[in-house]
N, C-alpha and C. Protein backbone atom coordinates (compact mmCIF):
# COMPACT_ATOMS: atom_id res chain seq x y z
N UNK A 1 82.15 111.92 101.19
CA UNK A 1 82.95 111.97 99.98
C UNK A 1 84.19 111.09 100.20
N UNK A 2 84.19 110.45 99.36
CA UNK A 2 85.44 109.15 99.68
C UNK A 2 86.68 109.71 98.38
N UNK A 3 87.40 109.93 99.08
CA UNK A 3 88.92 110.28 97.78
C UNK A 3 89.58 109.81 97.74
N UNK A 4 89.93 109.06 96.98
CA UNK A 4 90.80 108.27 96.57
C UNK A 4 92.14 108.31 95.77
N UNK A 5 92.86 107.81 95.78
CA UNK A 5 94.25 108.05 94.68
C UNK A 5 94.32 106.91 93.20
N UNK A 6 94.21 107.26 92.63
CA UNK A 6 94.01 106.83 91.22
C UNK A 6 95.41 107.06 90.08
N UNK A 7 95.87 105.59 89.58
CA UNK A 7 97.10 105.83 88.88
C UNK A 7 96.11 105.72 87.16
N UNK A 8 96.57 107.20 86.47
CA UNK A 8 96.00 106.65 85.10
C UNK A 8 96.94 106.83 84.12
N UNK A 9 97.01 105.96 83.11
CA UNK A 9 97.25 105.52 81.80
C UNK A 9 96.49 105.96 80.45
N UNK A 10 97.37 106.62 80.08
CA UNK A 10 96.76 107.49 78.88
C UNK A 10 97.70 106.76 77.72
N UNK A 11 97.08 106.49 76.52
CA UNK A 11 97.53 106.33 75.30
C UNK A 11 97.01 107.58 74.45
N UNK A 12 98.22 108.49 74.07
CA UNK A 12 97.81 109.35 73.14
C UNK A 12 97.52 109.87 72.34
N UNK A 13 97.44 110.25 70.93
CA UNK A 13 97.64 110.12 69.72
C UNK A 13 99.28 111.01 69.92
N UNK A 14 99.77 109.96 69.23
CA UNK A 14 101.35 110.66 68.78
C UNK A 14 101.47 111.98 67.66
N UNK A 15 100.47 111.90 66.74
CA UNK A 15 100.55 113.23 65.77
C UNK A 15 100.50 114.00 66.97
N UNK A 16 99.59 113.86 67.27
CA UNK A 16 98.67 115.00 67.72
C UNK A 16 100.32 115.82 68.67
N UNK A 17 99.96 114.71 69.64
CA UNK A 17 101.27 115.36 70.56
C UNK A 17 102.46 115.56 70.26
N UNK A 18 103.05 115.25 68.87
CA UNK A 18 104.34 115.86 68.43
C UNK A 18 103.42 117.06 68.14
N UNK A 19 102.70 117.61 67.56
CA UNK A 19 102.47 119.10 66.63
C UNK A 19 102.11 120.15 68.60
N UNK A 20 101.55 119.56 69.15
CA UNK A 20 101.57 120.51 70.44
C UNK A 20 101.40 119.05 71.83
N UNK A 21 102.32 119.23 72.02
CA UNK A 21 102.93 118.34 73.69
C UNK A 21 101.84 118.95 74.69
N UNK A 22 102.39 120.28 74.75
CA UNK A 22 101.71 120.93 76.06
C UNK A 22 100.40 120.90 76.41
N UNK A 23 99.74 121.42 75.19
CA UNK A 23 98.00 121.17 74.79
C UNK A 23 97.49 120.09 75.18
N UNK A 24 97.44 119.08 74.65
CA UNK A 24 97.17 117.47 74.48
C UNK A 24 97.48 117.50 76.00
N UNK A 25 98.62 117.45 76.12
CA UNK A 25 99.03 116.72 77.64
C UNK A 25 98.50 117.40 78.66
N UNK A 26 98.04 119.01 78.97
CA UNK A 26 97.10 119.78 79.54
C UNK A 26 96.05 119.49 79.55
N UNK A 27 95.50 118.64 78.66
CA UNK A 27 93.88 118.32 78.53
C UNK A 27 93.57 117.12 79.24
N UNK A 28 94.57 116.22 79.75
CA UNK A 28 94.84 115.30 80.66
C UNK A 28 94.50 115.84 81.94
N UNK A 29 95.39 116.95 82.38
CA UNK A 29 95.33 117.55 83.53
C UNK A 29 93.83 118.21 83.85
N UNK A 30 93.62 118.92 82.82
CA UNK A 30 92.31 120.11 82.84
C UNK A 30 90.93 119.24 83.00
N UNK A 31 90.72 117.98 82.36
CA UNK A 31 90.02 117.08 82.84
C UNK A 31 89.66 116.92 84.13
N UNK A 32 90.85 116.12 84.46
CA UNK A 32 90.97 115.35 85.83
C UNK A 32 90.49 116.66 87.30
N UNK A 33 91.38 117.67 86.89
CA UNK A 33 90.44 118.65 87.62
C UNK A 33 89.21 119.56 87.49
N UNK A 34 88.80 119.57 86.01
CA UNK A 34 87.40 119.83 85.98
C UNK A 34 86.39 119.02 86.70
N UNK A 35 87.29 117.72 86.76
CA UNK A 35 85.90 116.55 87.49
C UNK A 35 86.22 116.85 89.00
N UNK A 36 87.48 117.71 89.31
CA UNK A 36 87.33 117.79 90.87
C UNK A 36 88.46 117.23 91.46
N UNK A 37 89.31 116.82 90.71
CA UNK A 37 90.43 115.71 90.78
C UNK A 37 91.60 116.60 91.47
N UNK A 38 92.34 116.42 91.97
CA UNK A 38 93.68 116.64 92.38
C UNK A 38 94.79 116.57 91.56
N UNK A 39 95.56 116.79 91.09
CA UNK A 39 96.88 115.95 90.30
C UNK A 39 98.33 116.18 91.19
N UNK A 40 98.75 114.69 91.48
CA UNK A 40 99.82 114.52 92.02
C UNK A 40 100.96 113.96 91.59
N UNK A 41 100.83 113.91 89.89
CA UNK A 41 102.29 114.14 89.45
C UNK A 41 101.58 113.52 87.86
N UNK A 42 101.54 114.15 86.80
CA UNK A 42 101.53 114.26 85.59
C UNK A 42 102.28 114.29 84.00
N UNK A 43 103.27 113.02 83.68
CA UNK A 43 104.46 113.35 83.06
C UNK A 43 104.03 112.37 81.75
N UNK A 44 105.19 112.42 81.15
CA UNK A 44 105.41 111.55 79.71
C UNK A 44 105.99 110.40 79.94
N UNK A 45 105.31 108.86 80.00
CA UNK A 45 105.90 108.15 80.14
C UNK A 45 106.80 107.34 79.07
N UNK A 46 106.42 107.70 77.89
CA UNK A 46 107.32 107.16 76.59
C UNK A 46 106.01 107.05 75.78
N UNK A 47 106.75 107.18 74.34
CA UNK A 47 106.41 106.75 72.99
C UNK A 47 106.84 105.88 72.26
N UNK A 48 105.76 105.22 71.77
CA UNK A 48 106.03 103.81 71.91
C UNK A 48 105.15 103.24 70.31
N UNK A 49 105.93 101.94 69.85
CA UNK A 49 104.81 101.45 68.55
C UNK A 49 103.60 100.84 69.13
N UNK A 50 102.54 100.56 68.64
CA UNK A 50 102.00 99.81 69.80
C UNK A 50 101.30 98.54 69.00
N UNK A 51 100.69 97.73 69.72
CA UNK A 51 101.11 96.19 69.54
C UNK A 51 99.87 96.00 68.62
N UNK A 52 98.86 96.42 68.31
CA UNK A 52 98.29 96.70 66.67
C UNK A 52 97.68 98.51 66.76
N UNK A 53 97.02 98.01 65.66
CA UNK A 53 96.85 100.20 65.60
C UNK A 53 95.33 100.21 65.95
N UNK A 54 95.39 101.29 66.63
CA UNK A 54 94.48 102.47 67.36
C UNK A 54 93.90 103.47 66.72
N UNK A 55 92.62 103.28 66.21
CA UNK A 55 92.11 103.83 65.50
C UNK A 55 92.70 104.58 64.30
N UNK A 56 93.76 103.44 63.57
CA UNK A 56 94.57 104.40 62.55
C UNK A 56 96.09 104.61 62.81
N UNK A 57 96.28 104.97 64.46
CA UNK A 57 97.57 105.04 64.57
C UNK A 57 98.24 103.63 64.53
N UNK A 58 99.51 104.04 64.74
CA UNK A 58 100.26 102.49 64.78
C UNK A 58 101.26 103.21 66.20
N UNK A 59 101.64 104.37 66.37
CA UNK A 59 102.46 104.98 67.43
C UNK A 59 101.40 105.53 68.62
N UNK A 60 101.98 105.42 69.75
CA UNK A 60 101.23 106.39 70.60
C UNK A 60 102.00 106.83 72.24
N UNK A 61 101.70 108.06 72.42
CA UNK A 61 102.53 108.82 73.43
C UNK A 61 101.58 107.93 74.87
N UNK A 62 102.74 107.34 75.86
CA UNK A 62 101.93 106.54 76.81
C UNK A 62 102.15 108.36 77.96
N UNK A 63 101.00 108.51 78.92
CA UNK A 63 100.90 109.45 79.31
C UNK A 63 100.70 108.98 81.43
N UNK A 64 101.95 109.13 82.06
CA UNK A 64 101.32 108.50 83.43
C UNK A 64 100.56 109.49 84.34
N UNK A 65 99.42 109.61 84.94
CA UNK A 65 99.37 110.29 85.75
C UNK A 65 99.00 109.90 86.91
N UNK A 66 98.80 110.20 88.30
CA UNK A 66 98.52 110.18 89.73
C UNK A 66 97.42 111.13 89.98
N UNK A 67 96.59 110.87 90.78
CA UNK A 67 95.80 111.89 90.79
C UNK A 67 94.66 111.48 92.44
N UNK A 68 94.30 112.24 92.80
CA UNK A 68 93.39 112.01 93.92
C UNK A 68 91.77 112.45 93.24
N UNK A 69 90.49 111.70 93.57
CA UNK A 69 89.82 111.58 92.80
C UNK A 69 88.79 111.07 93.71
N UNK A 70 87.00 112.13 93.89
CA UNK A 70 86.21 111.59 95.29
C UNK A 70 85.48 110.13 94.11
N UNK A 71 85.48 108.69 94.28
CA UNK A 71 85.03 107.85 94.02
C UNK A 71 84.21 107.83 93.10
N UNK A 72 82.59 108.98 93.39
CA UNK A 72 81.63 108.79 92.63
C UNK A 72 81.73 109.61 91.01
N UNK A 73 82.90 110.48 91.26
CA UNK A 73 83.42 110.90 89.73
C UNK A 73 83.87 109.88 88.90
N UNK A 74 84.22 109.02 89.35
CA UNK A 74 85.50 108.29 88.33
C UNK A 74 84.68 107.68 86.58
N UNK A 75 83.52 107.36 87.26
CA UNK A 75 82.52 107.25 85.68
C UNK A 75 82.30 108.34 84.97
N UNK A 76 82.06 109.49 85.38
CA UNK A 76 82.10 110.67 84.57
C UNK A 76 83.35 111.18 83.90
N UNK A 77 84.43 110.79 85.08
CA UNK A 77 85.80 111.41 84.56
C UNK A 77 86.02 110.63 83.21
N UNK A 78 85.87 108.98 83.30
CA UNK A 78 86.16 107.69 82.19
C UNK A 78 85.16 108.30 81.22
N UNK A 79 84.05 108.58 81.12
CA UNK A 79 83.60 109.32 80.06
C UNK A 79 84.02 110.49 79.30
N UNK A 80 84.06 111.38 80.08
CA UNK A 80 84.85 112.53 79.35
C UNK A 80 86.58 111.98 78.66
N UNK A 81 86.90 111.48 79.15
CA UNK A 81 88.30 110.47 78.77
C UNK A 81 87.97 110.41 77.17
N UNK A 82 86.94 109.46 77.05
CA UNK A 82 86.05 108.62 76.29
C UNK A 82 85.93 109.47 74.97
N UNK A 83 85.57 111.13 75.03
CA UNK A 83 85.13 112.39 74.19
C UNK A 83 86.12 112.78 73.70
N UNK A 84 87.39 112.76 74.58
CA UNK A 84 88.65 113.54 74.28
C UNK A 84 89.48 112.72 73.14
N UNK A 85 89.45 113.82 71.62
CA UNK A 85 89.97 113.02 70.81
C UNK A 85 91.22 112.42 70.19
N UNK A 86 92.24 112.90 71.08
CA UNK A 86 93.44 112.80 71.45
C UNK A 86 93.89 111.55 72.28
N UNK A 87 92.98 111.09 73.23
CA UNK A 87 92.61 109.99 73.42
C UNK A 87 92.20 109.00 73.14
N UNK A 88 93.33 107.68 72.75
CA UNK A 88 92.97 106.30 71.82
C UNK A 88 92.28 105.56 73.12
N UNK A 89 93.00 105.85 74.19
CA UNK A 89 93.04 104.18 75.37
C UNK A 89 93.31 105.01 77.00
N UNK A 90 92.87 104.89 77.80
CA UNK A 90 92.45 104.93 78.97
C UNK A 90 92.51 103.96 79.97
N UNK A 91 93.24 103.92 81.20
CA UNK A 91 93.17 102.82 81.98
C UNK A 91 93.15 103.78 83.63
N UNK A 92 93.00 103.61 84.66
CA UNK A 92 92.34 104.07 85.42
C UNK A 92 92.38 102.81 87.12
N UNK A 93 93.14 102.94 87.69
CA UNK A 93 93.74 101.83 88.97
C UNK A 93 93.28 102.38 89.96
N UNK A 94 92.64 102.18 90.85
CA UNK A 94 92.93 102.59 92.86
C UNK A 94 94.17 102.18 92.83
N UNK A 95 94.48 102.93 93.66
CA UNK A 95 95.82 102.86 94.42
C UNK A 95 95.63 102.82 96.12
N UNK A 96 96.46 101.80 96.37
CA UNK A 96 96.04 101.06 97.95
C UNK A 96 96.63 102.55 98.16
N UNK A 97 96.30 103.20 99.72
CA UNK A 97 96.63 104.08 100.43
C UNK A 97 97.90 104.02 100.95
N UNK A 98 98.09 102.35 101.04
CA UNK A 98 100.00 102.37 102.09
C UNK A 98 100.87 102.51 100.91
N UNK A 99 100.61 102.46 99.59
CA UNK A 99 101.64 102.66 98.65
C UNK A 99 101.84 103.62 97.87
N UNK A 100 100.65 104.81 98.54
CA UNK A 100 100.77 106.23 97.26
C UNK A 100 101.92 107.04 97.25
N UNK A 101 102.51 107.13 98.27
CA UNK A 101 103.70 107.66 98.68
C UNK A 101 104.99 107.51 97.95
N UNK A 102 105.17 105.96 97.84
CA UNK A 102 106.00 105.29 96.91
C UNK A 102 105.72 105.29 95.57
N UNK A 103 104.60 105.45 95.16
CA UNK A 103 103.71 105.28 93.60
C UNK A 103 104.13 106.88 93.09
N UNK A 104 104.05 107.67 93.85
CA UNK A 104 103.98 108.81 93.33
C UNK A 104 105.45 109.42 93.09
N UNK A 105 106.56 109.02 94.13
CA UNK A 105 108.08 108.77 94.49
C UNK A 105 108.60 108.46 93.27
N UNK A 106 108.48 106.87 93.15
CA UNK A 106 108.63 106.60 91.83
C UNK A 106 108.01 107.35 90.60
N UNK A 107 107.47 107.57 90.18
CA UNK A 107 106.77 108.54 89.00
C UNK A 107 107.45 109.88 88.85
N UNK A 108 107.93 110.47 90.18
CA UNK A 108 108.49 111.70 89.95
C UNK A 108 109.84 111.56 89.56
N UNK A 109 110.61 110.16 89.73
CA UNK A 109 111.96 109.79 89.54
C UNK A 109 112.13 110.12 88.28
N UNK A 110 111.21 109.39 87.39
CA UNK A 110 111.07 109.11 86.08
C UNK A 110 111.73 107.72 85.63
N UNK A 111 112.11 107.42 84.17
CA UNK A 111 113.13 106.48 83.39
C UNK A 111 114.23 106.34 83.84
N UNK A 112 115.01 107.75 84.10
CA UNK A 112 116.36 107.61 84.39
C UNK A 112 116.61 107.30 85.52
N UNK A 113 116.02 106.76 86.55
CA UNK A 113 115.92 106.55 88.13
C UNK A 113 115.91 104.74 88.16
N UNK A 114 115.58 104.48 87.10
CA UNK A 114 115.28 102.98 87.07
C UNK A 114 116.61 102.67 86.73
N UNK A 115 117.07 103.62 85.19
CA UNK A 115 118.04 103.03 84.44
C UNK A 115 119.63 103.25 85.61
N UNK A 116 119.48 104.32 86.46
CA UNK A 116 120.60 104.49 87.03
C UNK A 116 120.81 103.23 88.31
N UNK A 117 119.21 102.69 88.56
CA UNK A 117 119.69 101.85 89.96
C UNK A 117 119.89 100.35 89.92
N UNK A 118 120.82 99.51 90.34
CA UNK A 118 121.84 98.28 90.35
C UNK A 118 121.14 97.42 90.79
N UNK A 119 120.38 96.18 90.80
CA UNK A 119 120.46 95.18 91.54
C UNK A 119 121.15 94.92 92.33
N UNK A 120 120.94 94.65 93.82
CA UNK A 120 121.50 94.26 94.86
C UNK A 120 122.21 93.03 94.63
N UNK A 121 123.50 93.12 95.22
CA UNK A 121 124.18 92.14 94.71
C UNK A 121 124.10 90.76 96.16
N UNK A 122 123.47 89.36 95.53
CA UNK A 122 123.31 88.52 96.66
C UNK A 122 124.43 87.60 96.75
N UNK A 123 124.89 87.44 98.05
CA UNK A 123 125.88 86.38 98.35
C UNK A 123 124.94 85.04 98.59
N UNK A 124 125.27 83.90 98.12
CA UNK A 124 124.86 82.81 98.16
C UNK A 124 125.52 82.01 98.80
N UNK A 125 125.24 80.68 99.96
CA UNK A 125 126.11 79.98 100.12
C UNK A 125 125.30 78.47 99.45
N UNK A 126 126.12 78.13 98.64
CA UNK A 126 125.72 76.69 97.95
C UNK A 126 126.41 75.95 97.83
N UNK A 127 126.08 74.68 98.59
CA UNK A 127 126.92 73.87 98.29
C UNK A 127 126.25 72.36 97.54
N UNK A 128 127.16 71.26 97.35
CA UNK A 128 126.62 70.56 95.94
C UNK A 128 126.18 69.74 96.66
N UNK A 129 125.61 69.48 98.15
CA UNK A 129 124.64 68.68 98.54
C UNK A 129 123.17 69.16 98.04
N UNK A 130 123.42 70.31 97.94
CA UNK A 130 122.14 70.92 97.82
C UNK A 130 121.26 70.66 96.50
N UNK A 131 121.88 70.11 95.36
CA UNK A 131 121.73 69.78 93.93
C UNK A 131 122.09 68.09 93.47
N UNK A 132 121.84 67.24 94.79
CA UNK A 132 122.01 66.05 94.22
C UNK A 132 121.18 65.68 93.54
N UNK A 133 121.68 64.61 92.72
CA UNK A 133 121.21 64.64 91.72
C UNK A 133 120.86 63.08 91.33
N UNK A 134 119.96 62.29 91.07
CA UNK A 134 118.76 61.03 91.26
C UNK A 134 120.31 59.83 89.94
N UNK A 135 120.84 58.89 89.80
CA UNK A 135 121.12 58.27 89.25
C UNK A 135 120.60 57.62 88.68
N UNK A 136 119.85 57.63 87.46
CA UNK A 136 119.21 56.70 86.69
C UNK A 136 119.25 55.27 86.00
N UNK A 137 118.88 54.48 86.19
CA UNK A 137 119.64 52.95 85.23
C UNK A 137 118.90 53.35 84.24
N UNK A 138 120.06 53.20 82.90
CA UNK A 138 119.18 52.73 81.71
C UNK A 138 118.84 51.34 80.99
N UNK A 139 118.23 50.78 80.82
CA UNK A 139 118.44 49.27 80.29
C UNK A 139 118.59 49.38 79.10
């Protein structure tokens, strides 16, 4: 049995998940471990317009999850995905093993972890040899 770590991407229906969040977004979870799956971090990644419409919608709740997952499920799991009608769009990654740690790190941060952290500030040394510049004749 080969298990793997799997980052998935859910597009949701937005009705749906304004009238019940918990439901909808449980059926994400209840899936992934009906097929046997693990879940290692399951959240709301934003709602969003989206760039044409989805069976009707024009909005949809983006949904991130992490999950550990033995290989030969992952076609059954993408099917059942497929049934669930709350579900417009589905996307579904391996995740290299040296980076789940960090993948999952990040995800638990959330939005506000991005929005709070600074670019490193770089000292440069430049000087204007470095940008000479070709003299052209014009005739």
């Amino acid at each position: 049995m080969a298990l793997n770590v799997y980052e998935g991407l859910f597009i949701l229906d937005s009705s749906r998940f304004s009238r019940d969040p918990d439901n909808v977004s449980g059926q994400v979870t209840k899936l992934i471990q009906d097929a046997g799956g693990e879940i290692l971090v399951s959240r709301l990644w934003e709602e969003r317009r989206l760039a044409y419409p989805i069976e009707g919608q024009r909005k949809g709740v983006y949904w991130l999850t992490y999950f550990r997952l033995d290989s030969l499920k992952l076609a059954e799991l993408n099917r059942q995905f497929g049934l669930y009608d709350a579900n417009l769009r589905n996307l579904f990654i391996k995740i290299d093993a040296r980076i789940v740690d960090a993948m999952v790190e990040h995800a638990l941060a959330g939005p506000a972890a991005m929005q709070d952290r600074s670019l490193p500030e770089v000292e440069e040394d430049v000087e204007e040899s470095d940008f000479e510049s070709e003299e052209t004749e014009q005739a």
